[in-house]
Protein backbone atom coordinates (compact mmCIF):
# COMPACT_ATOMS: atom_id res chain seq x y z
CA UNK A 1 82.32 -2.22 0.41
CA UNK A 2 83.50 -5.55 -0.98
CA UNK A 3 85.91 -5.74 -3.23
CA UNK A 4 84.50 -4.78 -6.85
CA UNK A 5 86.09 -4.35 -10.54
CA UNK A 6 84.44 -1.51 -11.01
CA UNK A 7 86.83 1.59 -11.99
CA UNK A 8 86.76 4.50 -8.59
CA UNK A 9 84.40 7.50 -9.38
CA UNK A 10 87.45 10.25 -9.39
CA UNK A 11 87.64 13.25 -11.03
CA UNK A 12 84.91 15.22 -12.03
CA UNK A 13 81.75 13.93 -13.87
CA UNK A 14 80.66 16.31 -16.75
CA UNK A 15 76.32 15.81 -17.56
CA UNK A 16 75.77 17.68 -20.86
CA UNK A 17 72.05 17.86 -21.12
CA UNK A 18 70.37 18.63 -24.49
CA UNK A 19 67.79 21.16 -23.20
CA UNK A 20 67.82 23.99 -20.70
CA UNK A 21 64.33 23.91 -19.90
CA UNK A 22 62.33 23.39 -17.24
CA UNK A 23 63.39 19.83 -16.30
CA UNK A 24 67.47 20.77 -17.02
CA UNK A 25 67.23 23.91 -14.52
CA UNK A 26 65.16 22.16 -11.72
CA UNK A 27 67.88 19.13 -11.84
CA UNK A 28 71.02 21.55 -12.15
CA UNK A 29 69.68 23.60 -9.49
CA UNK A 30 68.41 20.86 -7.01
CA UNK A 31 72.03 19.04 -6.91
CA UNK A 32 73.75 22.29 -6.38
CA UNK A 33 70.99 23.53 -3.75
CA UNK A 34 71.92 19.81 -2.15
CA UNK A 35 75.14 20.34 -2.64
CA UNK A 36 74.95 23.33 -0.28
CA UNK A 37 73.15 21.60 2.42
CA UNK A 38 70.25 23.70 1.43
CA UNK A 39 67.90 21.40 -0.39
CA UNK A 40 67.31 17.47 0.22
CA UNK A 41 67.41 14.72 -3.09
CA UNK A 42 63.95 13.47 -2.57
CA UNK A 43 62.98 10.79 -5.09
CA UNK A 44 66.42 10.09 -5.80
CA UNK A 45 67.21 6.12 -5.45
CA UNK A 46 70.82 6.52 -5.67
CA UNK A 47 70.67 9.00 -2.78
CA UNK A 48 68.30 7.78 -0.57
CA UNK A 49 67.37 4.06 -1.50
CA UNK A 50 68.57 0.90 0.38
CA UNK A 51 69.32 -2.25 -0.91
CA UNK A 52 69.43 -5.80 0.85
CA UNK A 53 72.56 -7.51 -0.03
CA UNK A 54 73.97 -11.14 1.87
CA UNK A 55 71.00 -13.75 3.21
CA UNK A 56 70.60 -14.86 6.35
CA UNK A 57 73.16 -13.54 9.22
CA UNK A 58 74.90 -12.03 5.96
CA UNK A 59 72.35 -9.37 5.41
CA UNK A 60 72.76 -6.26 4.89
CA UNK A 61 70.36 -3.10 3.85
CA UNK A 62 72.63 -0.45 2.47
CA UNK A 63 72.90 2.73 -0.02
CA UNK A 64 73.30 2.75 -3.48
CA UNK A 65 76.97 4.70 -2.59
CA UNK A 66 77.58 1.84 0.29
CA UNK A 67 77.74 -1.13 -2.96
CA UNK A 68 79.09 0.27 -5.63
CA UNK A 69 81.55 3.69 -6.55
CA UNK A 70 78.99 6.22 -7.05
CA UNK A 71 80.13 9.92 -8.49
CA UNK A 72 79.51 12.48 -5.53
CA UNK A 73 77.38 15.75 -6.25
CA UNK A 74 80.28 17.43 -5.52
CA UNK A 75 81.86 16.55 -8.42
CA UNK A 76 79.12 17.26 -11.07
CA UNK A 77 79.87 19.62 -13.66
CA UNK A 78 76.65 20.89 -15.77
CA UNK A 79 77.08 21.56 -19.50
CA UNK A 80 73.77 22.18 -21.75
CA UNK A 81 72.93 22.46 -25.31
CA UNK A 82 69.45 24.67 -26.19
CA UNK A 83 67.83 26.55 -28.97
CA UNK A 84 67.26 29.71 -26.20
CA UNK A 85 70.16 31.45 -25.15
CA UNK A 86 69.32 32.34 -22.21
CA UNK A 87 71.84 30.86 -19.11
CA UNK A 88 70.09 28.15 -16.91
CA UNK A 89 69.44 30.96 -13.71
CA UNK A 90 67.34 32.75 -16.42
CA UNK A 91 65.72 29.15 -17.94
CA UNK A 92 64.82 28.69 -14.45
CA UNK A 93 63.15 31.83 -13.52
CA UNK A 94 60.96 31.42 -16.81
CA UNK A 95 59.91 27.99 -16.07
CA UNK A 96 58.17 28.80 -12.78
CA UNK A 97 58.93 25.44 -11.91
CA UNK A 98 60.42 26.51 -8.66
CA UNK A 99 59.80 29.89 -6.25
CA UNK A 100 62.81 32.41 -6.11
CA UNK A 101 63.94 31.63 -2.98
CA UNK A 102 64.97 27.80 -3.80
CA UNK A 103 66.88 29.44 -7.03
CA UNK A 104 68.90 32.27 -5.80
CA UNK A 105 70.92 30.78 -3.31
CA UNK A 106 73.15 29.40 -6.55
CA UNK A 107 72.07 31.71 -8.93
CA UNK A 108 75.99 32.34 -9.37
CA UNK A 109 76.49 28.45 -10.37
CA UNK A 110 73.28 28.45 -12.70
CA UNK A 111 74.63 32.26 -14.54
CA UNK A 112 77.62 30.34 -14.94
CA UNK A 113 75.87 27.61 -17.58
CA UNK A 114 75.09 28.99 -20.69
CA UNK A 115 73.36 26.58 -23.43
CA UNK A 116 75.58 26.20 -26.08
CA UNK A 117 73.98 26.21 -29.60
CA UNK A 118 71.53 23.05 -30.36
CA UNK A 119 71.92 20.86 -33.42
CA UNK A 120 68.18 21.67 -34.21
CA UNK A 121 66.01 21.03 -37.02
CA UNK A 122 62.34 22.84 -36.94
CA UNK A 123 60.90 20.36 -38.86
CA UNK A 124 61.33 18.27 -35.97
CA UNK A 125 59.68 20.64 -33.04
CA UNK A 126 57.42 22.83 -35.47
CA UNK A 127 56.31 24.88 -32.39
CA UNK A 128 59.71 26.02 -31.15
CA UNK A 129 61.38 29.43 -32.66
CA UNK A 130 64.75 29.94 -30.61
CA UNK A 131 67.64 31.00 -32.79
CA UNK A 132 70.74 29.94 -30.63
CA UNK A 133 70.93 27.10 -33.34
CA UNK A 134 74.07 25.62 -35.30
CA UNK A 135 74.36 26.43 -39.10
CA UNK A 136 74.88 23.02 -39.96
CA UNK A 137 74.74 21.76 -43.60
CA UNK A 138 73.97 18.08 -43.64
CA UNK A 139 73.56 15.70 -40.24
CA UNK A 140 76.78 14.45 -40.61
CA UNK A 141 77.62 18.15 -40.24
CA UNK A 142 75.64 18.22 -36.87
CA UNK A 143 77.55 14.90 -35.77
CA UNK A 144 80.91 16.77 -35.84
CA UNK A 145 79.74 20.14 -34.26
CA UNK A 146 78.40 18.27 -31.21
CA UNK A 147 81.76 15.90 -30.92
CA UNK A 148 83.27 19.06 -30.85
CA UNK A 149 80.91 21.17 -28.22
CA UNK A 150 81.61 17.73 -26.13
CA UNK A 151 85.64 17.73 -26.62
CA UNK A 152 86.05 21.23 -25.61
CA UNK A 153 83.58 21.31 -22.70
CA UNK A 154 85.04 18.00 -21.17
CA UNK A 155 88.62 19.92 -22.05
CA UNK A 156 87.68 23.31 -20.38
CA UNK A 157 86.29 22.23 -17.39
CA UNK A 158 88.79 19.33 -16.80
CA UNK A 159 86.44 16.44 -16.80
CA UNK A 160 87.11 12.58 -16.44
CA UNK A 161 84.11 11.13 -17.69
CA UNK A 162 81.08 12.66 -19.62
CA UNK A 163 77.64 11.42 -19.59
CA UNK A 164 74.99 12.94 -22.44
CA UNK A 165 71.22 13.01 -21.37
CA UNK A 166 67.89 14.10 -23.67
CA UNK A 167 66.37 16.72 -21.31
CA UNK A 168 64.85 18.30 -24.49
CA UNK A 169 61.13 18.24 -26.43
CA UNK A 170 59.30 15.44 -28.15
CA UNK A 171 60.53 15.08 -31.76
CA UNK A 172 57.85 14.58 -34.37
CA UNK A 173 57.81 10.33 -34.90
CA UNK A 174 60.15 8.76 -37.05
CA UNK A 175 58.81 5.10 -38.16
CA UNK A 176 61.64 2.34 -37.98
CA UNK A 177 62.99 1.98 -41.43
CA UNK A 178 65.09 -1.13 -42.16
CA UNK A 179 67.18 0.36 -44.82
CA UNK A 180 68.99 3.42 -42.82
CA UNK A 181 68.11 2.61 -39.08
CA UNK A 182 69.27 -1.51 -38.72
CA UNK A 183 73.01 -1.29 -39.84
CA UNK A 184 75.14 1.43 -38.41
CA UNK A 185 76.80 1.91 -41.82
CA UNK A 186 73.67 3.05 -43.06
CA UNK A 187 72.99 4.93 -40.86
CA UNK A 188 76.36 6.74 -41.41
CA UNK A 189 75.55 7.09 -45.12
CA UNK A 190 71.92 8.24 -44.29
CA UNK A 191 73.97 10.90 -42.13
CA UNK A 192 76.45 11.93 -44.79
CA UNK A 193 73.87 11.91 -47.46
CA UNK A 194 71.48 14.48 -45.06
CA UNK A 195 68.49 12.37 -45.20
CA UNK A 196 66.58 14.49 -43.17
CA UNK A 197 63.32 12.27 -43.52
CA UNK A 198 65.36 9.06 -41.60
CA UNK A 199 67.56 11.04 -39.45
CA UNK A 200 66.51 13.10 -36.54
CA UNK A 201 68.77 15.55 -34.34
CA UNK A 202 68.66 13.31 -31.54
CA UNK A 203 70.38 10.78 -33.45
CA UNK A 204 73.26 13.12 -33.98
CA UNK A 205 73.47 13.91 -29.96
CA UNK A 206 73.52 9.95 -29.25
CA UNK A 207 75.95 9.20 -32.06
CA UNK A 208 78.05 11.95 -30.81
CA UNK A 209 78.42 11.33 -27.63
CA UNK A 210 78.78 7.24 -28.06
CA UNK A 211 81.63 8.15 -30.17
CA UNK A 212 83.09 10.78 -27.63
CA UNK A 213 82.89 7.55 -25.36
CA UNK A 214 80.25 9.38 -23.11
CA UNK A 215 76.68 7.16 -22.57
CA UNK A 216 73.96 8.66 -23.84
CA UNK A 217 70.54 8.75 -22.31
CA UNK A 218 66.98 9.76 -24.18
CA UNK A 219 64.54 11.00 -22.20
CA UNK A 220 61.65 11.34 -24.39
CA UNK A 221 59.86 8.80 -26.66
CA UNK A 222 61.91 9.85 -30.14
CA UNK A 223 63.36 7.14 -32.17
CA UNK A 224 67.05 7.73 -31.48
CA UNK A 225 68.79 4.64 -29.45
CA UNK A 226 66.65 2.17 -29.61
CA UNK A 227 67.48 0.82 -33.24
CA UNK A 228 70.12 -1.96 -34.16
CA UNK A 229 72.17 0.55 -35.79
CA UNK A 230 72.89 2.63 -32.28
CA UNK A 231 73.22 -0.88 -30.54
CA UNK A 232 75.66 -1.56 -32.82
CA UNK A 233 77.50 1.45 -32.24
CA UNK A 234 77.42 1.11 -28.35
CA UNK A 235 78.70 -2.14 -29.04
CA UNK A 236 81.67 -0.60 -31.34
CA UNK A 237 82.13 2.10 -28.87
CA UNK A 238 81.52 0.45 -25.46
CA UNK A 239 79.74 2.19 -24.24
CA UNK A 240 75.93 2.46 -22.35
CA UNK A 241 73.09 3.45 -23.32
CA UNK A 242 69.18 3.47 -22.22
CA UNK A 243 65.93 5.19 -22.89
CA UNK A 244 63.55 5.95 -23.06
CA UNK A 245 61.46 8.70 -22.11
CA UNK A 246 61.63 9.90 -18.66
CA UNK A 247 58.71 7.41 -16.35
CA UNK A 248 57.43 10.48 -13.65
CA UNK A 249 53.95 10.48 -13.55
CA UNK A 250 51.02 8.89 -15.51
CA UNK A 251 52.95 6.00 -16.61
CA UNK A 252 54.97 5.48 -13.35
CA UNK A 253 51.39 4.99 -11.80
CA UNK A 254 50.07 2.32 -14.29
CA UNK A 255 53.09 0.62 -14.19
CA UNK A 256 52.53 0.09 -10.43
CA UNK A 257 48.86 -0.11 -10.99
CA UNK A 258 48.33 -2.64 -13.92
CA UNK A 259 50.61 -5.14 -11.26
CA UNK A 260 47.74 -5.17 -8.52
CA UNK A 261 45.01 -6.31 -11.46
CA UNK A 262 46.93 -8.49 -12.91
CA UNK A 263 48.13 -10.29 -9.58
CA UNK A 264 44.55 -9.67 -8.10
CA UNK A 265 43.10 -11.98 -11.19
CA UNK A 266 40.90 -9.40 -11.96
CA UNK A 267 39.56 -8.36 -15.72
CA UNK A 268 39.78 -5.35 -17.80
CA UNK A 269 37.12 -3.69 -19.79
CA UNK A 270 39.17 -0.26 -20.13
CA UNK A 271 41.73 2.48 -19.49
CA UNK A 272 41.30 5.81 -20.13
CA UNK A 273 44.35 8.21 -19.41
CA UNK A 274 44.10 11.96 -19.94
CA UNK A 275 46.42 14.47 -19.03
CA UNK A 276 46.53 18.75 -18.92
CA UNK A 277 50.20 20.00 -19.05
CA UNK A 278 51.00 23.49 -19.81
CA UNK A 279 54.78 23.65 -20.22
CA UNK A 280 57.34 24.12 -23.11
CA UNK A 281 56.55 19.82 -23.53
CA UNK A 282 52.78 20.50 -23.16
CA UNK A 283 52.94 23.28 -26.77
CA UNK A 284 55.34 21.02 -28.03
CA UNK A 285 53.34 17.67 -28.12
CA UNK A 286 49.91 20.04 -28.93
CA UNK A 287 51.42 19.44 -32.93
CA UNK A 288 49.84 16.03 -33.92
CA UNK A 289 53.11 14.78 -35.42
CA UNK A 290 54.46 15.26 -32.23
CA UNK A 291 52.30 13.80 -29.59
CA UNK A 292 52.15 10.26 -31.93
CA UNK A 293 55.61 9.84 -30.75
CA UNK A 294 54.52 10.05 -27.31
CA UNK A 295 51.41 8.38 -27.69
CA UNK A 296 53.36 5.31 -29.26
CA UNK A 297 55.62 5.40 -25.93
CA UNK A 298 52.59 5.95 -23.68
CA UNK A 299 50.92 2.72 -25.19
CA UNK A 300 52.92 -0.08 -24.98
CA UNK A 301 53.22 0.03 -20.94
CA UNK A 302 50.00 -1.53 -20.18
CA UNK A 303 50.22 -4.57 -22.92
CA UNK A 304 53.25 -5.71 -21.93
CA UNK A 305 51.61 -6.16 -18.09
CA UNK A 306 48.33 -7.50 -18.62
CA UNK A 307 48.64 -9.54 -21.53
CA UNK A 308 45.79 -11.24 -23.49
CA UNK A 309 47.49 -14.31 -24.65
CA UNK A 310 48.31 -15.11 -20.84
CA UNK A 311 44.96 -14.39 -19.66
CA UNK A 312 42.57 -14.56 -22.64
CA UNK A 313 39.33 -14.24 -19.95
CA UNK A 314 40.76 -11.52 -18.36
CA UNK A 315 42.55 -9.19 -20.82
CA UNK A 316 41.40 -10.23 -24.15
CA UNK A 317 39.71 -7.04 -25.73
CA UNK A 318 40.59 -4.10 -23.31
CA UNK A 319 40.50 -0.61 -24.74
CA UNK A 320 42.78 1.60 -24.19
CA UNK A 321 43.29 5.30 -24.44
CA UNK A 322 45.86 7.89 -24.26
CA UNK A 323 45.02 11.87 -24.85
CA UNK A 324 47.57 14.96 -23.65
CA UNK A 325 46.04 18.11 -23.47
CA UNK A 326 47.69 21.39 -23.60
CA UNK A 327 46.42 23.68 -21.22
CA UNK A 328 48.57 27.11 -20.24
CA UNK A 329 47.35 28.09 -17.02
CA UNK A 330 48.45 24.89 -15.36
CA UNK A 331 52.10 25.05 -16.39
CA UNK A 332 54.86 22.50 -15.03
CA UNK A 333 51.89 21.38 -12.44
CA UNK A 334 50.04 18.36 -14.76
CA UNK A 335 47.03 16.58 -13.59
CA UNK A 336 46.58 12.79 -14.69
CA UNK A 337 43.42 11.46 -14.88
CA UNK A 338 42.71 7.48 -15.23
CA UNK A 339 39.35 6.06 -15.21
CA UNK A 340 39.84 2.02 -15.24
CA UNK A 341 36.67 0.16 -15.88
CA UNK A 342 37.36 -3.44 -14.04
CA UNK A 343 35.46 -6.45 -13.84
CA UNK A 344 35.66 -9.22 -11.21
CA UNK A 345 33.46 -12.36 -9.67
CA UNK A 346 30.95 -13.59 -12.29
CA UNK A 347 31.97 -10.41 -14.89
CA UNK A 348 30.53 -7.62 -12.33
CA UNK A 349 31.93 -4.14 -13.61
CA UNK A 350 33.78 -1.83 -11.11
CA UNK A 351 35.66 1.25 -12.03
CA UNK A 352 38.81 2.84 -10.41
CA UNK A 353 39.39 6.25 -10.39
CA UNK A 354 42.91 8.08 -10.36
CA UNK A 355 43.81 11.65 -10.38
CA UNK A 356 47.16 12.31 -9.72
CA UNK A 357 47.97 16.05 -9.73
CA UNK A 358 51.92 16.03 -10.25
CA UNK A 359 54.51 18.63 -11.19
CA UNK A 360 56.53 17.42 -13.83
CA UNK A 361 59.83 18.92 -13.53
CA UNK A 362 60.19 17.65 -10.08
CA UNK A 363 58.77 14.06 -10.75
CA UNK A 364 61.97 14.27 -13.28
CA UNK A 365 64.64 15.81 -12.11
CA UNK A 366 65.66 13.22 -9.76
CA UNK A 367 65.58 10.79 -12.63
CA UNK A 368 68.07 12.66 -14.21
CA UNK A 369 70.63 12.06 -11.71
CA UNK A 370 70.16 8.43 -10.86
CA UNK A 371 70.16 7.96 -14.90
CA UNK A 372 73.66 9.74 -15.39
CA UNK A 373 74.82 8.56 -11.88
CA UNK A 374 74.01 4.41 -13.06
CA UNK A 375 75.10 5.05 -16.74
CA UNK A 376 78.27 6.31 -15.19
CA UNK A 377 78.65 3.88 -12.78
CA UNK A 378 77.74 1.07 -16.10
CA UNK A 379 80.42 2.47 -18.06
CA UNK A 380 82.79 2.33 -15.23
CA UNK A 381 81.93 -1.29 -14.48
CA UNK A 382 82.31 -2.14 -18.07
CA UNK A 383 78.50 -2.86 -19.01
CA UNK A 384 78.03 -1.20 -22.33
CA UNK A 385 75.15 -1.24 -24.90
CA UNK A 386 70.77 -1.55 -23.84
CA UNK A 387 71.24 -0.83 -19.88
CA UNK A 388 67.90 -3.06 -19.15
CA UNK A 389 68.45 -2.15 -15.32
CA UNK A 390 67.50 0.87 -15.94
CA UNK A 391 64.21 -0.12 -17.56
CA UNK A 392 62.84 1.57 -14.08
CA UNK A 393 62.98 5.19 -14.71
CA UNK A 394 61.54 4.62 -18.21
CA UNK A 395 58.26 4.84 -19.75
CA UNK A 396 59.28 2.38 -23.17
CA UNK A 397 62.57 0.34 -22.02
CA UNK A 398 64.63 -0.44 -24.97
CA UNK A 399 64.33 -4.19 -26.08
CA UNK A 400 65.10 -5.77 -29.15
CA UNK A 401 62.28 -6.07 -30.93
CA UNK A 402 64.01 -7.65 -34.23
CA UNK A 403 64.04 -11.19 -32.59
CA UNK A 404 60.59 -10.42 -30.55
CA UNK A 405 61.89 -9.28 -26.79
CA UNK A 406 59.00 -7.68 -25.10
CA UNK A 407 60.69 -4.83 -22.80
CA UNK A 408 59.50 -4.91 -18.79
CA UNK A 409 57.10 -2.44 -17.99
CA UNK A 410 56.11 -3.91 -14.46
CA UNK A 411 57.38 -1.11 -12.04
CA UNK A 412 58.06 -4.37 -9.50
CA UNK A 413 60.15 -6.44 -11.60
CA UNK A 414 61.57 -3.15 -13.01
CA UNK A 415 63.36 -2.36 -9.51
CA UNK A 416 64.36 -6.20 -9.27
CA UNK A 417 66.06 -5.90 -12.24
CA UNK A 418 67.58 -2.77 -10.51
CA UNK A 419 68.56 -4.39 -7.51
CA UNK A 420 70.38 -7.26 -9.30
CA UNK A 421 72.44 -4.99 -11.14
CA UNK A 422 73.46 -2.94 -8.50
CA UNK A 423 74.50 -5.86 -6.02
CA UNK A 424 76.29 -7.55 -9.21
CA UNK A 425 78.12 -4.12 -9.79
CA UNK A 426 79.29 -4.11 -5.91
CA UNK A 427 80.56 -7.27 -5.99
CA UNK A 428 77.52 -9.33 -4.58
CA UNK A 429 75.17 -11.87 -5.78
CA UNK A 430 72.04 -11.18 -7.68
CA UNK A 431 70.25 -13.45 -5.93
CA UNK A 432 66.46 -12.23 -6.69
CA UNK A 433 64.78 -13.92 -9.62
CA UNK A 434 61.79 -12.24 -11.90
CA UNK A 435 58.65 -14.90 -12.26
């Protein structure tokens, strides 16, 4: 490893994840499964990726763990916040996500993690009932209780560093409003005053932990770090933060997909995406309120790829369609669909078709770890506010849209933007450009 001034990875790395559902209990039990030699990482980039780094007789291809200080499994510690009280062994055998005999080997470790009470608000997740829920007056009031939950759990289990990542539902959509969300003093008085309206319970989680010097992840679409008055905050604080919403399936595929057309030259008529989920997220995102927050975060991938203004013959009126479905029977296992009506030489239609018959939780889970793992890792190295590398594992990168930044939603410049950070992390240069 060269030499680096990024700080060692010692001591034990606490992830508090805000959810113990179906996604939480698949990630907690995969890295201690792994952990045992009795499960592999797969999908994991920080595990299993290679990076070049040197030119010419210089070069190298190594791991993630080979550039830069990476935390080991080994030292994970799992905390969790949810509205069910049920431990994350239990969580686990209710999702179905994964058979018996890949949960039981560690069923002692996963028994062990018991959510602690969520800052929740109903009026947020109308379709969720659990009552393992903090009697919080005001937000502000919900800002304290987590600091707390977050200085005792780092306390009790002898942590170094924490790192807080959204593992929990799609909140209903909360519209950017200049007056509480742009100035992190408003936002504070927004907090204090319990403007419900402005203010979700995600914001309290993020706040929290930025001020508890942890970074903070979101992994769904709600509006929670990605307004000036969190940046400003991370700035204040230090520290890193990135979302958002988790890129495993539908979206990961587009933004690999939307690449070949453009590059190809070829035009768009249309893209129709439908999916059938049947999971906690599926019921969740079933309430209208709900799903627009998703649908907002499903939406903006393609237009920032194939872009009318660059290619006016090309792109100029595509349509464009999102739809979830929520369908029981199918449960964790969703099915994609994407019908993509093309056109090439001389305007002659062509379709392509795309069914891609996933299973969420394990599209996600190893997103989980390479988010905390790099967040770490950018804390450590002293990178703090919108981690852009990271754009990658996420479905809406966070941009700054108040002086007109488009975020990068093409998967391939995505991972170059990975690369670069991770060689300029271990010391190297980041010598691949983005056309």
């Amino acid at each position: 490893m060269k030499h680096t001034s990024v700080k060692p990875a010692t001591g034990k790395l606490g992830i508090m994840v805000v959810g113990c559902g179906a996604v939480a209990t698949t990630f907690m039990t995969g890295v201690f499964m792994a952990r045992k030699g009795l499960a592999k990482a797969i999908g994991s980039m920080t595990q299993y990726d290679k990076i070049r780094v040197g030119k010419g007789s210089e070069k190298k291809y190594l791991k993630y763990g080979d550039i830069v200080p990476l935390a080991s499994l080994d030292d994970i510690v799992f905390g969790t916040w949810d509205v069910y009280p049920q431990n994350a062994y239990q969580a686990a055998m209710y999702a179905q996500v994964l058979q018996e005999k890949d949960i039981n080997p560690v069923k002692d470790e996963l028994e062990k993690i018991v959510p602690m009470k969520a800052a929740f608000d109903i009026n947020y997740a109308k379709r969720l009932t659990g009552d393992n829920v903090k009697d919080c007056k005001t937000r502000w009031d919900m800002v304290e209780a987590i600091r707390k939950d977050i200085r005792d759990f780092k306390a009790e289990n002898n942590c170094e560093r924490i790192v807080v990542i959204w593992a929990a539902s799609t909140e209903i959509y909360v519209p950017v409003d200049e007056s509480c969300h742009y100035k992190l003093e408003d936002l504070e008085k927004a907090m204090k005053a319990d403007d419900r309206e402005h203010v979700a319970p995600s914001m309290c989680y993020a706040y929290a932990a930025l001020t508890e010097g942890a970074p903070f992840i979101m992994g769904a679409p709600n509006t929670t770090v990605d307004i000036p008055a969190m940046w400003e905050l991370a700035e204040k604080t230090k520290m890193p933060i990135a979302g958002k919403d988790f890129k495993t399936g539908q979206t990961l595929v587009k933004s690999g997909f939307a690449p070949i057309i453009g590059t190809r030259c070829l035009g768009l008529s249309g893209w129709f995406s439908t999916n059938i989920l049947g999971n906690r997220d599926g019921l969740v995102l079933d309430e209208p309120d709900n799903f627009r927050t998703k649908e907002v975060s499903k939406l903006s991938t393609l237009e920032t790829i194939l872009k009318a203004e660059d290619q006016p013959d090309l792109y100029k009126d595509y349509y464009h369609k999102v739809r979830i479905n929520y369908y029981p029977p199918r449960n964790d296992n969703k099915e994609g669909w994407d019908n993509i009506d093309i056109f090439g030489w001389m305007g002659y239609p062509m379709q392509v078709k795309i069914n891609f018959l996933c299973r969420d939780s394990i599209l996600a889970a190893p997103l989980l770890l390479d988010l905390c793992l790099l967040s770490d890792l950018a804390a450590r190295a002293g990178r703090y506010g919108t981690q852009r590398f990271l754009s990658f594992y996420l479905k809406s990168p966070q941009h700054d849209y108040t002086v007109g930044e488009e975020a990068v939603n093409n998967l391939y410049q995505q991972y170059t933007m990975l690369k670069n950070a991770i060689r300029e992390m271990g010391g190297y240069e980041a010598d691949e450009e983005i056309d």
